[in-house]
C-alpha atoms as a PDB file:
ATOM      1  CA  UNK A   1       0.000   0.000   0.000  1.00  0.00           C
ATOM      2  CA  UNK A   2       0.993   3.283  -1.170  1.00  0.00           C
ATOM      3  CA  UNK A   3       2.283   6.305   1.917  1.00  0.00           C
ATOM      4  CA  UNK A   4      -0.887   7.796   2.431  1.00  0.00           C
ATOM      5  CA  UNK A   5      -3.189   5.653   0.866  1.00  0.00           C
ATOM      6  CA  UNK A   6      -6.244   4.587   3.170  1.00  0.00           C
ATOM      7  CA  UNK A   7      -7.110   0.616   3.094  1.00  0.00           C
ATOM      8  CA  UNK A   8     -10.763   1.653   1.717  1.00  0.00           C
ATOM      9  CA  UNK A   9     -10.145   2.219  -1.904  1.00  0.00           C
ATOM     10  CA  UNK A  10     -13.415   4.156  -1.792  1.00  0.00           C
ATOM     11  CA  UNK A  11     -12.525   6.150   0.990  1.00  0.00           C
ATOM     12  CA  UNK A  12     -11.853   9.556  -0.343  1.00  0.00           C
ATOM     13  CA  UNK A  13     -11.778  13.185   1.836  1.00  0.00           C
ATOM     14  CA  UNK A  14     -13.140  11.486   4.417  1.00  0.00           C
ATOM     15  CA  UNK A  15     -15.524   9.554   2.837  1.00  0.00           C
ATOM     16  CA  UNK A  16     -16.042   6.118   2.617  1.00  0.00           C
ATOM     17  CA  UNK A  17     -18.817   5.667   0.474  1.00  0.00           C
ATOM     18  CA  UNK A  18     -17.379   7.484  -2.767  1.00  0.00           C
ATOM     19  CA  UNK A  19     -19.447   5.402  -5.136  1.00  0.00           C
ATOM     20  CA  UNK A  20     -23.089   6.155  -3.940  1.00  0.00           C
ATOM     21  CA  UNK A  21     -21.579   9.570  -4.632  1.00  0.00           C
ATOM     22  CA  UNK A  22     -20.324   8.886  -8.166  1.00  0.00           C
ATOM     23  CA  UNK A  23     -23.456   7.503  -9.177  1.00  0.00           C
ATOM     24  CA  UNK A  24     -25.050  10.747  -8.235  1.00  0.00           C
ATOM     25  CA  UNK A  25     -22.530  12.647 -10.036  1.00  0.00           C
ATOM     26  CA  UNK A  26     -22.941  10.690 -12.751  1.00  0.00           C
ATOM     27  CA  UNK A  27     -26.596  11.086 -12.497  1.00  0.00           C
ATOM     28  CA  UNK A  28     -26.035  14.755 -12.302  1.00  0.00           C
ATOM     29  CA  UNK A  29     -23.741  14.765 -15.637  1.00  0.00           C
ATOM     30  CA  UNK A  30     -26.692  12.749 -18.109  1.00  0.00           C
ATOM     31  CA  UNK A  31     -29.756  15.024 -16.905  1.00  0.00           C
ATOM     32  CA  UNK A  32     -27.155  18.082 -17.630  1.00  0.00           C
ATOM     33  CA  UNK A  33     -26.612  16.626 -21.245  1.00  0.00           C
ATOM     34  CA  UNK A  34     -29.890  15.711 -22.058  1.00  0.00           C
ATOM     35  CA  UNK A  35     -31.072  19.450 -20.782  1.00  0.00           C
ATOM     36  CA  UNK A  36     -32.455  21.426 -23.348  1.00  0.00           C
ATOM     37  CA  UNK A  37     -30.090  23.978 -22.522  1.00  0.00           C
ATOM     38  CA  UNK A  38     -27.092  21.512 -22.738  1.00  0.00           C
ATOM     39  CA  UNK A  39     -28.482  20.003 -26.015  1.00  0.00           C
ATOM     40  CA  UNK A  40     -29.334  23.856 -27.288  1.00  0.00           C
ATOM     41  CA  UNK A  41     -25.967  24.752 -26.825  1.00  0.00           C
ATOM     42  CA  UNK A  42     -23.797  21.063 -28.140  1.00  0.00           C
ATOM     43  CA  UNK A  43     -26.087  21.949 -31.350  1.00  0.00           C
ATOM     44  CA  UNK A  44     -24.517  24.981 -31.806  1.00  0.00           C
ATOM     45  CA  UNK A  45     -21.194  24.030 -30.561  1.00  0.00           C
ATOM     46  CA  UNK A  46     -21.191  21.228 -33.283  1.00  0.00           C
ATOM     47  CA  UNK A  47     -22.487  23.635 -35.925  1.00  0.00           C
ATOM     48  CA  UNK A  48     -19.721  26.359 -35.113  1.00  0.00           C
ATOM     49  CA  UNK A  49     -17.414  23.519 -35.099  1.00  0.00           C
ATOM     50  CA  UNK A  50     -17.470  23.304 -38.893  1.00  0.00           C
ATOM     51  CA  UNK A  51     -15.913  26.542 -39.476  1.00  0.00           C
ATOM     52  CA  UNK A  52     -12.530  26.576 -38.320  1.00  0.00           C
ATOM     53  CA  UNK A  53     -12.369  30.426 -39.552  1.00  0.00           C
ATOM     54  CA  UNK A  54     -15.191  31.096 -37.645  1.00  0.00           C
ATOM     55  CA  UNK A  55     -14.815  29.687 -34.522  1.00  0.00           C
ATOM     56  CA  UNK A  56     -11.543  31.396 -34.373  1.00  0.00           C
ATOM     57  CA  UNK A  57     -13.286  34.423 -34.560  1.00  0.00           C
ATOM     58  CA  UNK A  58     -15.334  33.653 -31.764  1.00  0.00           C
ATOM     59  CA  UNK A  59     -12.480  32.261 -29.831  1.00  0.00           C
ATOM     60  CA  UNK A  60     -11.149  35.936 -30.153  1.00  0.00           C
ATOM     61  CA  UNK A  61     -13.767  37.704 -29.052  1.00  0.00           C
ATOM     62  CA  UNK A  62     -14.521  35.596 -26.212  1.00  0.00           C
ATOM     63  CA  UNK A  63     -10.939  36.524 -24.367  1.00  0.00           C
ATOM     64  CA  UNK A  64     -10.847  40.020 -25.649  1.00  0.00           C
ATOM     65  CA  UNK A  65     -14.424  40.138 -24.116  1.00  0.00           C
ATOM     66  CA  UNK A  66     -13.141  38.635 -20.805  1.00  0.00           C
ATOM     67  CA  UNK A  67     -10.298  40.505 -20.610  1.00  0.00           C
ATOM     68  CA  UNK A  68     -12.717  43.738 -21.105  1.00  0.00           C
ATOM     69  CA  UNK A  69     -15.030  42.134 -17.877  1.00  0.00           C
ATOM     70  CA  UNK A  70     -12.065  41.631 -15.707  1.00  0.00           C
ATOM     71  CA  UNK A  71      -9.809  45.113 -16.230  1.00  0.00           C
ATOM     72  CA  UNK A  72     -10.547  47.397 -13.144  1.00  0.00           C
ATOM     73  CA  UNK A  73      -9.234  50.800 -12.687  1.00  0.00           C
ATOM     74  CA  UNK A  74      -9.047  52.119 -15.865  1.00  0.00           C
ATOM     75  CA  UNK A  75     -10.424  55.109 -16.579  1.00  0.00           C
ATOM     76  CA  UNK A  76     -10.512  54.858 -20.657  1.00  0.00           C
ATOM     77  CA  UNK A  77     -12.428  51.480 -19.774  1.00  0.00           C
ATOM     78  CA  UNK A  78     -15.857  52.873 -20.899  1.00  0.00           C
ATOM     79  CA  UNK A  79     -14.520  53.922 -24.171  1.00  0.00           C
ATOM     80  CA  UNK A  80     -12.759  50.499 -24.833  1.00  0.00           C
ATOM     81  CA  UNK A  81     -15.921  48.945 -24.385  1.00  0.00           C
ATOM     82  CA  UNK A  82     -17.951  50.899 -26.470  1.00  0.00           C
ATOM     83  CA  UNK A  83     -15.161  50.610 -29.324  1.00  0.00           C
ATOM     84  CA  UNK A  84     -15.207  46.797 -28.693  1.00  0.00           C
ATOM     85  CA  UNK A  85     -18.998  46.711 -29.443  1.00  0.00           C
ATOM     86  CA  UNK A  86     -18.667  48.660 -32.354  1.00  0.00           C
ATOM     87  CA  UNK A  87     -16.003  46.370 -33.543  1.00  0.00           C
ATOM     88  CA  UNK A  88     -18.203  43.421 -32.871  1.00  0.00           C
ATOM     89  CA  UNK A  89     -21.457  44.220 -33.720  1.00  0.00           C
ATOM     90  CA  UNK A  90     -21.923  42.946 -37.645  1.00  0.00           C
ATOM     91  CA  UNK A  91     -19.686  39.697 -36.497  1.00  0.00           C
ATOM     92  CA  UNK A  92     -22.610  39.511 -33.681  1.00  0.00           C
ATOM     93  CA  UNK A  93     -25.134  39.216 -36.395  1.00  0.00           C
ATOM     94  CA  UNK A  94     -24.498  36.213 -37.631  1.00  0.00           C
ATOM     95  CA  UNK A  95     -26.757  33.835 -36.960  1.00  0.00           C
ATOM     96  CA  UNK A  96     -24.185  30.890 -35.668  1.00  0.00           C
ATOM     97  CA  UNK A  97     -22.150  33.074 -33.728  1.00  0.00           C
ATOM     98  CA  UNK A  98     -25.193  34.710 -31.901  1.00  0.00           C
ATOM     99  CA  UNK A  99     -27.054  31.337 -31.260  1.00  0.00           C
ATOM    100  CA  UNK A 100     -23.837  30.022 -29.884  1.00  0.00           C
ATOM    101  CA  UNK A 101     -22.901  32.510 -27.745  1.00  0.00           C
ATOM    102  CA  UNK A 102     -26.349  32.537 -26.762  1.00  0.00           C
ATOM    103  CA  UNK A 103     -26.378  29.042 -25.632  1.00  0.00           C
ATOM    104  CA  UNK A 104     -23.085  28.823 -24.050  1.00  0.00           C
ATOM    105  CA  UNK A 105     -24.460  31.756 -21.803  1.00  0.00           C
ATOM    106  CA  UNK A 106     -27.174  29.746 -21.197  1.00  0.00           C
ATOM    107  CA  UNK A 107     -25.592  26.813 -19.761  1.00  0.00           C
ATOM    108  CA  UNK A 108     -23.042  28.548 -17.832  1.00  0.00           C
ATOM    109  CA  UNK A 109     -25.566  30.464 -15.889  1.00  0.00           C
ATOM    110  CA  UNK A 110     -27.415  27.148 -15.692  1.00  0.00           C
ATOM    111  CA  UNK A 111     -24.277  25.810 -14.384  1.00  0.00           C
ATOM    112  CA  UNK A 112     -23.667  28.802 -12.005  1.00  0.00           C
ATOM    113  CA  UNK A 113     -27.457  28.219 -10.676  1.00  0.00           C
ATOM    114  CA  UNK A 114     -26.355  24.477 -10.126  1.00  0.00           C
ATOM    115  CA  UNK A 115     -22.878  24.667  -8.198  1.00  0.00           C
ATOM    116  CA  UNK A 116     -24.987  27.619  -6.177  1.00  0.00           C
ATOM    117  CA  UNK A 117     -27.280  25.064  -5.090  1.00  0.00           C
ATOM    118  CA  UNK A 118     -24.571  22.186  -3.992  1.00  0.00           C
ATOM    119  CA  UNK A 119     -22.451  24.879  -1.947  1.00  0.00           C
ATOM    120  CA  UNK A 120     -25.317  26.352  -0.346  1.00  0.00           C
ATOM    121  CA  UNK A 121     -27.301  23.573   1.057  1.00  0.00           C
ATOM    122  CA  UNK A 122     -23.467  22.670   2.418  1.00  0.00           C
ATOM    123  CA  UNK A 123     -23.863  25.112   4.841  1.00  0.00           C
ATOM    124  CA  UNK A 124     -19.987  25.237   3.518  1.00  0.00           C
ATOM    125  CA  UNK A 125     -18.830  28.633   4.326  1.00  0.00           C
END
């Protein structure tokens, strides 16, 4: 037996029964892929996926977008945004890239909402 290893294979963070638990999570993982907003958003994942010019495109504006959300301080912030939108807002019209976006919003809120849940009735402060 390995240094550290405890002699209940399934005992993991202090718990013993770690595959009651796993067949939760895994529980947890096919109702969030047969969502509608999980199965909204593989749709237009796949669909986006066929356009390696495209998604690139998308792939840009997503970190120039999140690097806009997390930039604090800066007064010439307002400005930057509005010039990003500008810059964006004809690529934002098309239909893929809006439905995509869209639905990856969608299930990251949905997964926000989720983990919220879990920690909370945790009483895990």
């Amino acid at each position: 037996m390995q240094s550290g290893m405890h002699p209940d294979k399934n005992y993991i963070y202090g718990v013993t029964n770690m595959t009651e638990i796993d067949k939760e999570v895994c529980n947890l993982i096919t109702a969030v892929k047969s969502s509608k907003t999980y199965l909204e958003y593989a749709k237009w994942r796949d669909i986006l996926k066929q356009d390696d010019e495209l998604r690139a495109r998308v792939d840009e504006y997503r970190r120039e977008l999140f690097a806009l959300q997390h930039e604090s301080g800066d007064p010439s912030i307002k400005y930057r945004i509005e010039e990003f939108a500008d810059r964006y807002a004809e690529f934002l019209e098309n239909r893929v890239v809006s439905s995509f976006l869209d639905a990856e919003n969608n299930l990251c809120y949905m997964m926000q909402e989720l983990t919220d849940k879990v920690v909370s009735s945790l009483d895990f402060e």
